[in-house]
PDB file of N, CA and C in Angstrom:
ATOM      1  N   UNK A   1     177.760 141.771  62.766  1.00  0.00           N
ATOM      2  CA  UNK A   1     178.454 142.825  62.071  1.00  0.00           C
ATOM      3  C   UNK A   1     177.686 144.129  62.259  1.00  0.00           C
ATOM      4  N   UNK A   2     178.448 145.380  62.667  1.00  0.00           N
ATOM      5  CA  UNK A   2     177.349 146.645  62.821  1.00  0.00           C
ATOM      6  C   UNK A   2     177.467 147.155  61.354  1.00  0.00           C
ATOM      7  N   UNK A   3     176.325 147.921  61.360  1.00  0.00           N
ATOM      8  CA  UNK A   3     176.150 148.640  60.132  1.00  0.00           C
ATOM      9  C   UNK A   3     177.350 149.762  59.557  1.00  0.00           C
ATOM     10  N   UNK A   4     177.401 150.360  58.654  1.00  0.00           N
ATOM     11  CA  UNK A   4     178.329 151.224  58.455  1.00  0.00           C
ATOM     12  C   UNK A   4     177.712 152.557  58.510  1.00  0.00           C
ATOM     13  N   UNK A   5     178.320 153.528  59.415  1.00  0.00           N
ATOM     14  CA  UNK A   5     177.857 155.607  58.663  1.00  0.00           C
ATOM     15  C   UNK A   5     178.806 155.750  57.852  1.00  0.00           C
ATOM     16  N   UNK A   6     178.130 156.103  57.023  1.00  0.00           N
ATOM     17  CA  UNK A   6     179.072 157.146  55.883  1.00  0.00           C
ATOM     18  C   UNK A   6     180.488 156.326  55.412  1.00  0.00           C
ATOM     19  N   UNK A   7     180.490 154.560  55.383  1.00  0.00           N
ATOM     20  CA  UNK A   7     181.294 154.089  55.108  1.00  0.00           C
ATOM     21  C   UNK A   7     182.532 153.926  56.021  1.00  0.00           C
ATOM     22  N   UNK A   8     181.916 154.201  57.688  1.00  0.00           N
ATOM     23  CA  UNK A   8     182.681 154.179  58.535  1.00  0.00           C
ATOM     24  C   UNK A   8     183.287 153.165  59.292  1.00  0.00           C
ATOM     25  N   UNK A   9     184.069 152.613  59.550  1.00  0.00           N
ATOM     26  CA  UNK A   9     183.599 151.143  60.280  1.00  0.00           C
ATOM     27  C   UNK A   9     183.994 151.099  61.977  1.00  0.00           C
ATOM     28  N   UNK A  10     183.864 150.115  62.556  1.00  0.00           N
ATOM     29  CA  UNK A  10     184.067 150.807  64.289  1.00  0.00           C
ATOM     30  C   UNK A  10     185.192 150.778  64.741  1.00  0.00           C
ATOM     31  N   UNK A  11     186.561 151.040  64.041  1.00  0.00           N
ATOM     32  CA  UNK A  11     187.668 150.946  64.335  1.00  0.00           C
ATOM     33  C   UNK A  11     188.137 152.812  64.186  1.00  0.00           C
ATOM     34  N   UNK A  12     186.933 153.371  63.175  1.00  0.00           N
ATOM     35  CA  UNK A  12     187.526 154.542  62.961  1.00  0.00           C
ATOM     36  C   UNK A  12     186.352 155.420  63.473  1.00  0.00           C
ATOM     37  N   UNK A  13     184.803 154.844  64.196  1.00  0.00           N
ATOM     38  CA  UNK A  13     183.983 155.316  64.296  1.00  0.00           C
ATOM     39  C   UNK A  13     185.254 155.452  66.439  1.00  0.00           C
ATOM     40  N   UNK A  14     185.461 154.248  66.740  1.00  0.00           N
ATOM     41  CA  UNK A  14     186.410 154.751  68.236  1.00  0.00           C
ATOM     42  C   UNK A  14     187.204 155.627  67.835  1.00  0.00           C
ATOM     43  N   UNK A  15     188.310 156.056  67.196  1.00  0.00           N
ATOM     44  CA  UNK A  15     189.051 157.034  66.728  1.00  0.00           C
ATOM     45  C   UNK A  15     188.396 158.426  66.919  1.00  0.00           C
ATOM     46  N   UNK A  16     187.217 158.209  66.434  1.00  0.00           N
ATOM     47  CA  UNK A  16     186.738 159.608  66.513  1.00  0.00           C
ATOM     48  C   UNK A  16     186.287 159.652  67.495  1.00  0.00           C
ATOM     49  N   UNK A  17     185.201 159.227  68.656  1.00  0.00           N
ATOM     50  CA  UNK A  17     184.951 159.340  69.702  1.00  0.00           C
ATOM     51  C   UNK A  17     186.134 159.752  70.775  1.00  0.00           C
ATOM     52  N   UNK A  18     187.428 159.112  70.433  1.00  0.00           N
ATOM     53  CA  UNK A  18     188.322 159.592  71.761  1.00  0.00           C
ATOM     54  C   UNK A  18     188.666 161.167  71.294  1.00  0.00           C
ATOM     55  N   UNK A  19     188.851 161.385  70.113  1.00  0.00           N
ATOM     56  CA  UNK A  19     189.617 162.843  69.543  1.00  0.00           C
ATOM     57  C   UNK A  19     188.401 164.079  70.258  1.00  0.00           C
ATOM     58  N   UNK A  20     187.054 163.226  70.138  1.00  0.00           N
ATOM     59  CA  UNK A  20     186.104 164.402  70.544  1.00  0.00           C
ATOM     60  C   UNK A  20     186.184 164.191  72.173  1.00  0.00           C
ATOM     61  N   UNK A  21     186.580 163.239  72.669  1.00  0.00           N
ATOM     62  CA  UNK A  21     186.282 162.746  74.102  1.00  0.00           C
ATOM     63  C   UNK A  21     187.524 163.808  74.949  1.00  0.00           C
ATOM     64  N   UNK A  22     188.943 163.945  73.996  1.00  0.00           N
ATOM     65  CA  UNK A  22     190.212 164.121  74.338  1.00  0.00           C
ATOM     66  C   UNK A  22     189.809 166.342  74.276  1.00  0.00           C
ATOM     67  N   UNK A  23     188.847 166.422  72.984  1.00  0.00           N
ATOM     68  CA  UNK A  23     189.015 167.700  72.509  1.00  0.00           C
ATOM     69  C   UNK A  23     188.288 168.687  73.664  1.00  0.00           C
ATOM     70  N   UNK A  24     187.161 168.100  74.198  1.00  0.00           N
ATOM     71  CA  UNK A  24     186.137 168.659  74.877  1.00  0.00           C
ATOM     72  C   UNK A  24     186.218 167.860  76.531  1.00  0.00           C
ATOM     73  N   UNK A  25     186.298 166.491  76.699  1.00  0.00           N
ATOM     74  CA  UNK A  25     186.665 166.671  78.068  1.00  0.00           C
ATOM     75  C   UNK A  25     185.340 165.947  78.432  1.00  0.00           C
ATOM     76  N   UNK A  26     185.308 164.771  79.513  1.00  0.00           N
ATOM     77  CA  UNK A  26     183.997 164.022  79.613  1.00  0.00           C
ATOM     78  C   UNK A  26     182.987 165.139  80.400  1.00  0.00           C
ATOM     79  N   UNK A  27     183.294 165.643  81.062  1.00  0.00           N
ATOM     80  CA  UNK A  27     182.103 167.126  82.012  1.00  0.00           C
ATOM     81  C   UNK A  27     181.167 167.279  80.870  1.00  0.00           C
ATOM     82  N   UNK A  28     181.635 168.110  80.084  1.00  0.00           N
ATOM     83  CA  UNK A  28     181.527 168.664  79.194  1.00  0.00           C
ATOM     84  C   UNK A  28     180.728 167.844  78.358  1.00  0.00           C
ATOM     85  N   UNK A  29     180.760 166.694  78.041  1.00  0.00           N
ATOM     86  CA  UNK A  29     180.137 166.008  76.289  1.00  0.00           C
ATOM     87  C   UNK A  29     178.983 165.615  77.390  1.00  0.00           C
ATOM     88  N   UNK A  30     179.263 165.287  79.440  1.00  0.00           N
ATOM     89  CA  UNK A  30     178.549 164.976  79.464  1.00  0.00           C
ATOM     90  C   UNK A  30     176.812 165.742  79.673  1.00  0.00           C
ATOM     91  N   UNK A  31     177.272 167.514  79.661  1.00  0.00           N
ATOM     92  CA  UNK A  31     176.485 168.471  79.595  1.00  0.00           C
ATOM     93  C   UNK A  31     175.748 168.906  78.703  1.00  0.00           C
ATOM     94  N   UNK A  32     176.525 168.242  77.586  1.00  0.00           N
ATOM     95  CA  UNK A  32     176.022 168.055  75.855  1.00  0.00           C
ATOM     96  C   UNK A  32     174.584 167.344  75.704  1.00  0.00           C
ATOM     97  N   UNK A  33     175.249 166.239  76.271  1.00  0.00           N
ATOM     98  CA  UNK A  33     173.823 165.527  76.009  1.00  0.00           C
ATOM     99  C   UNK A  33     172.936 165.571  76.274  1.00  0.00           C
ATOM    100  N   UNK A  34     173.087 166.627  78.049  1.00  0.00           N
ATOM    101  CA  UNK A  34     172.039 166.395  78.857  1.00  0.00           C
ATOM    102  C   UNK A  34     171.353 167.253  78.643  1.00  0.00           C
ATOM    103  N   UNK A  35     171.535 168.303  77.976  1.00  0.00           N
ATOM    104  CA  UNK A  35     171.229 169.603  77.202  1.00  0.00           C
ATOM    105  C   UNK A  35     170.428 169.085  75.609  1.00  0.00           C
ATOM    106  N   UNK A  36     170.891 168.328  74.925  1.00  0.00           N
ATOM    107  CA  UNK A  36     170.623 167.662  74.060  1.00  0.00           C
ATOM    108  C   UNK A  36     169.228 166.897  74.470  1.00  0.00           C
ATOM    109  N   UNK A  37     169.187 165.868  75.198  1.00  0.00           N
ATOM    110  CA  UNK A  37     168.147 165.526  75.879  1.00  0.00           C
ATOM    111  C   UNK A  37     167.252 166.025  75.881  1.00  0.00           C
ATOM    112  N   UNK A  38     167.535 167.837  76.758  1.00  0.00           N
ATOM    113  CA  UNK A  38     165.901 168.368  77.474  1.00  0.00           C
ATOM    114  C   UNK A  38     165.221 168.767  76.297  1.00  0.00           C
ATOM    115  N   UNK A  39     166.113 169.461  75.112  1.00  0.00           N
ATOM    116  CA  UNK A  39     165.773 170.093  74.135  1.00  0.00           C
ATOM    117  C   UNK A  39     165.188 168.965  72.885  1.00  0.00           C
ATOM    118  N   UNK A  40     165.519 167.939  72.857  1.00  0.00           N
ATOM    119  CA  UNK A  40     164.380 167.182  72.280  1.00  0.00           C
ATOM    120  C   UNK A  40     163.420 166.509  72.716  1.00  0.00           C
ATOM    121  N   UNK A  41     163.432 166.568  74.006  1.00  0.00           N
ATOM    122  CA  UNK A  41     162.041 166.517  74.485  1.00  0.00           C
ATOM    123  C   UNK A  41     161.070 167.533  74.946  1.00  0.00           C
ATOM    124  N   UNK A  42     161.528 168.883  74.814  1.00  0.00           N
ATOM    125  CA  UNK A  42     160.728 169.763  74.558  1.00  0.00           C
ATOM    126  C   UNK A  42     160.321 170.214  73.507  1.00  0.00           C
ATOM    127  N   UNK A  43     161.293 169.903  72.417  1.00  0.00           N
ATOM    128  CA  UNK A  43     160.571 170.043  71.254  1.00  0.00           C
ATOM    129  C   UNK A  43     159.703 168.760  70.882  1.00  0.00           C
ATOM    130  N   UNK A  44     159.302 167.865  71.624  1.00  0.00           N
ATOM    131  CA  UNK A  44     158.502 166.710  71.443  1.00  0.00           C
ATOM    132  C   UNK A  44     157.264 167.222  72.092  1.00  0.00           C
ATOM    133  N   UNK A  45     157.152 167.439  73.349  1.00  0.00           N
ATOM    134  CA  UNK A  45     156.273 168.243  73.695  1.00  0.00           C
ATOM    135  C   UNK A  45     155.537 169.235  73.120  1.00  0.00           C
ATOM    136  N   UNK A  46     156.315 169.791  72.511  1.00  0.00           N
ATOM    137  CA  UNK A  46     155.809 171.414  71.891  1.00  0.00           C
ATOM    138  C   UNK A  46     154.795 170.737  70.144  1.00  0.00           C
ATOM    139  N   UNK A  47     155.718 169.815  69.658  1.00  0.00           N
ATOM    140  CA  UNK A  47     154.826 169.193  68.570  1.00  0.00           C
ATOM    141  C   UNK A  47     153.373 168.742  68.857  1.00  0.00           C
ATOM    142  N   UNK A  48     153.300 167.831  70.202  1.00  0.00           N
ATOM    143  CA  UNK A  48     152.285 166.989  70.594  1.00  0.00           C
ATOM    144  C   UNK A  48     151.488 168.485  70.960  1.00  0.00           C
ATOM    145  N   UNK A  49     151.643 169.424  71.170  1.00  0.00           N
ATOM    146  CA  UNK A  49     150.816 170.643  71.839  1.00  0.00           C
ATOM    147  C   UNK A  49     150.295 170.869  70.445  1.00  0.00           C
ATOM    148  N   UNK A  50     151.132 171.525  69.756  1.00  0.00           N
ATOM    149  CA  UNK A  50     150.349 172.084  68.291  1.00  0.00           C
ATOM    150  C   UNK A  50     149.637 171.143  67.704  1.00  0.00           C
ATOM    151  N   UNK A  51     149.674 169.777  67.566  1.00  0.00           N
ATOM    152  CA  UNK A  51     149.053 168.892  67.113  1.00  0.00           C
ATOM    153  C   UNK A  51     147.542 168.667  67.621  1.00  0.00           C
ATOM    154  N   UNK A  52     147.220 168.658  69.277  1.00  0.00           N
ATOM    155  CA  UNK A  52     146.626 168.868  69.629  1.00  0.00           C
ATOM    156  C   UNK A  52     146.007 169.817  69.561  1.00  0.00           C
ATOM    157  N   UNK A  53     146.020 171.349  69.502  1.00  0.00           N
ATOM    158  CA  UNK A  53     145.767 172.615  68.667  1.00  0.00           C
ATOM    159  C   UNK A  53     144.903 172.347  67.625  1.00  0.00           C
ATOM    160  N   UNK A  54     145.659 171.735  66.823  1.00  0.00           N
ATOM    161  CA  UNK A  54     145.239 171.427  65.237  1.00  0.00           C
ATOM    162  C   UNK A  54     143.939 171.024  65.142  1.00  0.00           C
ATOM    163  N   UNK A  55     144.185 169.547  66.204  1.00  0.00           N
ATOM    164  CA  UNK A  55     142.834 168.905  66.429  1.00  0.00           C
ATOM    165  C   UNK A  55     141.801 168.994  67.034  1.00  0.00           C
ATOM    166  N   UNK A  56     141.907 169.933  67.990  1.00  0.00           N
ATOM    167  CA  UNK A  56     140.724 170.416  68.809  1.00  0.00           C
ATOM    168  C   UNK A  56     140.194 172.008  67.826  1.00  0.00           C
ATOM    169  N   UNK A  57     141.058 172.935  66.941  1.00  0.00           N
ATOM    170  CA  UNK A  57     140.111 173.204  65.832  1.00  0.00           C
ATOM    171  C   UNK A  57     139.693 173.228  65.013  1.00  0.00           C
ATOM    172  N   UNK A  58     139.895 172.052  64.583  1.00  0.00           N
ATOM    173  CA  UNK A  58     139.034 171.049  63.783  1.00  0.00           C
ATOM    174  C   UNK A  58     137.721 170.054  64.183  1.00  0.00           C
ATOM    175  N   UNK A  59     137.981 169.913  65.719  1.00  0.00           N
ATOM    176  CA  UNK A  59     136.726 169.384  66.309  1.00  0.00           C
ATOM    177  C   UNK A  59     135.883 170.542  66.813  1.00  0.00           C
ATOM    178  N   UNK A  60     136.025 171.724  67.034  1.00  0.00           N
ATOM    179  CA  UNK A  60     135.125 172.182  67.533  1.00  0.00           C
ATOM    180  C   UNK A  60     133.816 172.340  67.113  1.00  0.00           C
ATOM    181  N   UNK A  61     132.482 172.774  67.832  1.00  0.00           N
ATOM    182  CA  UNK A  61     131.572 172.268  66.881  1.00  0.00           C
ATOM    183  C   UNK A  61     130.896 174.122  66.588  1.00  0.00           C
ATOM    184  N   UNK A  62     131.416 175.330  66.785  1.00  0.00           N
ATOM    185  CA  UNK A  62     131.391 176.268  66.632  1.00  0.00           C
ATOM    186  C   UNK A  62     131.506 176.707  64.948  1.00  0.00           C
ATOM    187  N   UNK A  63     132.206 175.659  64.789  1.00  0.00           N
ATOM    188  CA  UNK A  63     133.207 176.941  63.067  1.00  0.00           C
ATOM    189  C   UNK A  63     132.497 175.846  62.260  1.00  0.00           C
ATOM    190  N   UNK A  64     131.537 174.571  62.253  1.00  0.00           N
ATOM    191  CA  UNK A  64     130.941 174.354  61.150  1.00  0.00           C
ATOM    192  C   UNK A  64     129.754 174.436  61.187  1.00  0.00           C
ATOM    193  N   UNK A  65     129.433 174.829  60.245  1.00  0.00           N
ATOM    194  CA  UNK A  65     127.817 175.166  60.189  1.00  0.00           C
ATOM    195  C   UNK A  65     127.177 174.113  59.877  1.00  0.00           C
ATOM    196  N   UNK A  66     125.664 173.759  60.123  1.00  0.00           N
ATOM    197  CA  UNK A  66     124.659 173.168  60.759  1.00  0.00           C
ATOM    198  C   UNK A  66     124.216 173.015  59.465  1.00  0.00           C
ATOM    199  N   UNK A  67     123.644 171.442  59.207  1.00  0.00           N
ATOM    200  CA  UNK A  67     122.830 171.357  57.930  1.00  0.00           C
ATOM    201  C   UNK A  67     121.645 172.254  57.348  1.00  0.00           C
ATOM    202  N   UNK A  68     120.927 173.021  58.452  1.00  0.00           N
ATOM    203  CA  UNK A  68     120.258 174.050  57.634  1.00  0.00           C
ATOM    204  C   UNK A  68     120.765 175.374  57.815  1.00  0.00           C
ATOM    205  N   UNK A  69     122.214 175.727  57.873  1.00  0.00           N
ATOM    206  CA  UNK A  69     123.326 176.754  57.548  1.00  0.00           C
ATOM    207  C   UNK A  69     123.790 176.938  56.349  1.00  0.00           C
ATOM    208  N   UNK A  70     123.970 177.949  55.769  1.00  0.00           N
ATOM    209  CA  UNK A  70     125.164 177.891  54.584  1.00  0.00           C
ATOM    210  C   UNK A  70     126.388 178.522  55.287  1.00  0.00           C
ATOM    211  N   UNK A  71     127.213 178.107  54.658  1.00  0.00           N
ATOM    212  CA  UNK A  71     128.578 178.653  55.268  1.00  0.00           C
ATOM    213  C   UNK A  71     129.172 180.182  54.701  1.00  0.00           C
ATOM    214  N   UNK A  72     130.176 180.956  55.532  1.00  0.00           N
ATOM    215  CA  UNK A  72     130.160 182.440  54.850  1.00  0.00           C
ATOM    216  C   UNK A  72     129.434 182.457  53.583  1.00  0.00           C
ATOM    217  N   UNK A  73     130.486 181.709  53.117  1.00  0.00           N
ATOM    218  CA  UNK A  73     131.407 182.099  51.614  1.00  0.00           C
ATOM    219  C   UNK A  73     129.904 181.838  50.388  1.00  0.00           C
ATOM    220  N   UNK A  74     128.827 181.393  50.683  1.00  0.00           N
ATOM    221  CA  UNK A  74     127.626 181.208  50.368  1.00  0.00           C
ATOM    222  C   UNK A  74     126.463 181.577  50.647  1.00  0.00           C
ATOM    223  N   UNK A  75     126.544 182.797  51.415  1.00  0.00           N
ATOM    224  CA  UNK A  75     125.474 183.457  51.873  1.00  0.00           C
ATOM    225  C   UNK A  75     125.631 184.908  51.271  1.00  0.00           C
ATOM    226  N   UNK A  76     124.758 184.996  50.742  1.00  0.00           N
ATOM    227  CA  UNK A  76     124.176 186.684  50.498  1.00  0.00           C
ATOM    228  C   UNK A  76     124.341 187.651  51.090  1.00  0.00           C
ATOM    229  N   UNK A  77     124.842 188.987  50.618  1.00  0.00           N
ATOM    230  CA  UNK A  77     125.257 189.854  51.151  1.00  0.00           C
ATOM    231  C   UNK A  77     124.085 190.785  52.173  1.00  0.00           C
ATOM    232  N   UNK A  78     124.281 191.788  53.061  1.00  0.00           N
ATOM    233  CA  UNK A  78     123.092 192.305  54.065  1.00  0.00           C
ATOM    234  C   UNK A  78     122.848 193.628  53.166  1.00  0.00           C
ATOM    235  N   UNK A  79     123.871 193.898  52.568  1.00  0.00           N
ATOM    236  CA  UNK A  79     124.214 195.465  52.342  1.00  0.00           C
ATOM    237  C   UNK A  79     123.877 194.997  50.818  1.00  0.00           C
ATOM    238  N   UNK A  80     123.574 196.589  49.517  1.00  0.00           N
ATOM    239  CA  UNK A  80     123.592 196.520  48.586  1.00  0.00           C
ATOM    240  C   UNK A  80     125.018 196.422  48.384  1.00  0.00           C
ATOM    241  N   UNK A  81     125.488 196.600  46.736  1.00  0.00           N
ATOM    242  CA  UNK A  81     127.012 196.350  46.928  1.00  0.00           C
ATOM    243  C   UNK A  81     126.685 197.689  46.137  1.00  0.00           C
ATOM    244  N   UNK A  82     127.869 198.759  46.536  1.00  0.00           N
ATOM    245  CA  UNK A  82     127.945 200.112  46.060  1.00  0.00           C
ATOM    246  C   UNK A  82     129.234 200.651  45.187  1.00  0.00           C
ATOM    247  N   UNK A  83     128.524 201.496  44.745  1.00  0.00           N
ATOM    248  CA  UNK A  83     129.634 201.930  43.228  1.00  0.00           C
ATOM    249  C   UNK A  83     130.965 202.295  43.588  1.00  0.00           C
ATOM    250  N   UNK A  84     132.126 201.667  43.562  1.00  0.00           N
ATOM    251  CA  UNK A  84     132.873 202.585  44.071  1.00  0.00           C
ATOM    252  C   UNK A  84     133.527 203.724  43.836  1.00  0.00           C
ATOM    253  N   UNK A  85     133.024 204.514  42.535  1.00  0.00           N
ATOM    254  CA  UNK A  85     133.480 205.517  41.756  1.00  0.00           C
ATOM    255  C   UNK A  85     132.392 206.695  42.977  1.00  0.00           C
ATOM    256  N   UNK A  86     131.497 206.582  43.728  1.00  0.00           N
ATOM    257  CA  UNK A  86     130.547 206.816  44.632  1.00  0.00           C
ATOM    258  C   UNK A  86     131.680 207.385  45.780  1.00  0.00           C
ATOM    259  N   UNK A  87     132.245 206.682  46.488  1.00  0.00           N
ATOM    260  CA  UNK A  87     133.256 207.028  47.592  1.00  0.00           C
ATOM    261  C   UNK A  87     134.354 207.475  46.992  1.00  0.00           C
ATOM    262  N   UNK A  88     134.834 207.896  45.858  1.00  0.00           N
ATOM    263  CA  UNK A  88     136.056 208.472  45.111  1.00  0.00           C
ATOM    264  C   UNK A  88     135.834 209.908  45.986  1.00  0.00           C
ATOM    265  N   UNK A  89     136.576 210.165  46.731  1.00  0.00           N
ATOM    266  CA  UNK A  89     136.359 212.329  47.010  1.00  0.00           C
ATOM    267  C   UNK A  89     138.064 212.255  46.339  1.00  0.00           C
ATOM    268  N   UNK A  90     138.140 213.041  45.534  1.00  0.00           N
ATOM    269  CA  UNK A  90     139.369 213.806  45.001  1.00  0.00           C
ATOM    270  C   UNK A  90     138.865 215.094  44.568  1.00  0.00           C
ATOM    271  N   UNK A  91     139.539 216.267  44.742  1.00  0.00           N
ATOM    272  CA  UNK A  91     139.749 217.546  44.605  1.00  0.00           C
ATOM    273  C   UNK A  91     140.598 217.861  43.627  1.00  0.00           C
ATOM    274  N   UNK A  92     140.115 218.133  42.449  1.00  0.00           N
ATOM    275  CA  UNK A  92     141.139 218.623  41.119  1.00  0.00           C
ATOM    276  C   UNK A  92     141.122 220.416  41.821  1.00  0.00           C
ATOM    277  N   UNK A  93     142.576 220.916  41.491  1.00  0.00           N
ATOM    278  CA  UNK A  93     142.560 221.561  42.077  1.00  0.00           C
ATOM    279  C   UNK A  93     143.756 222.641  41.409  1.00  0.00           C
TER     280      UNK A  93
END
């Protein structure tokens, strides 16, 4: 027994195949697919690329710092930190 879509069964799932077969023309559905085809396998491709992306910067060994490193966000500033009422120039005028 095949499964059902949407409560369909294969007497009305052929019905519809000829109406689309009759509407569009075999050339045609068969340009569909083949079009259909390239485009999900380039978007398969294009996933496996960014994925790979992902993972090579995350492996690199550049962006983590070294057990006797601290990372930015934990290191001390070079500069004092300055007033910023100091760099205000406005001209009342």
């Amino acid at each position: 027994m095949t499964p059902l879509i949407f409560n369909l069964g294969p007497m009305e799932l052929v019905i519809i195949l000829v109406i689309v077969l009759l509407l569009f023309g075999g050339s045609r559905l068969a340009g569909l697919g083949k079009s259909t085809g390239r485009a999900l396998k380039e978007f398969k491709e294009e996933t496996k690329d960014l994925k790979g992306d992902k993972k090579s910067e995350l492996d690199a060994p550049g962006d983590q710092p070294s057990a006797g490193q601290q990372s930015s966000s934990q290191q001390t500033p070079q500069s004092p930190i300055q007033d910023p009422a100091a760099n205000d120039v406005r001209k009342d005028g």
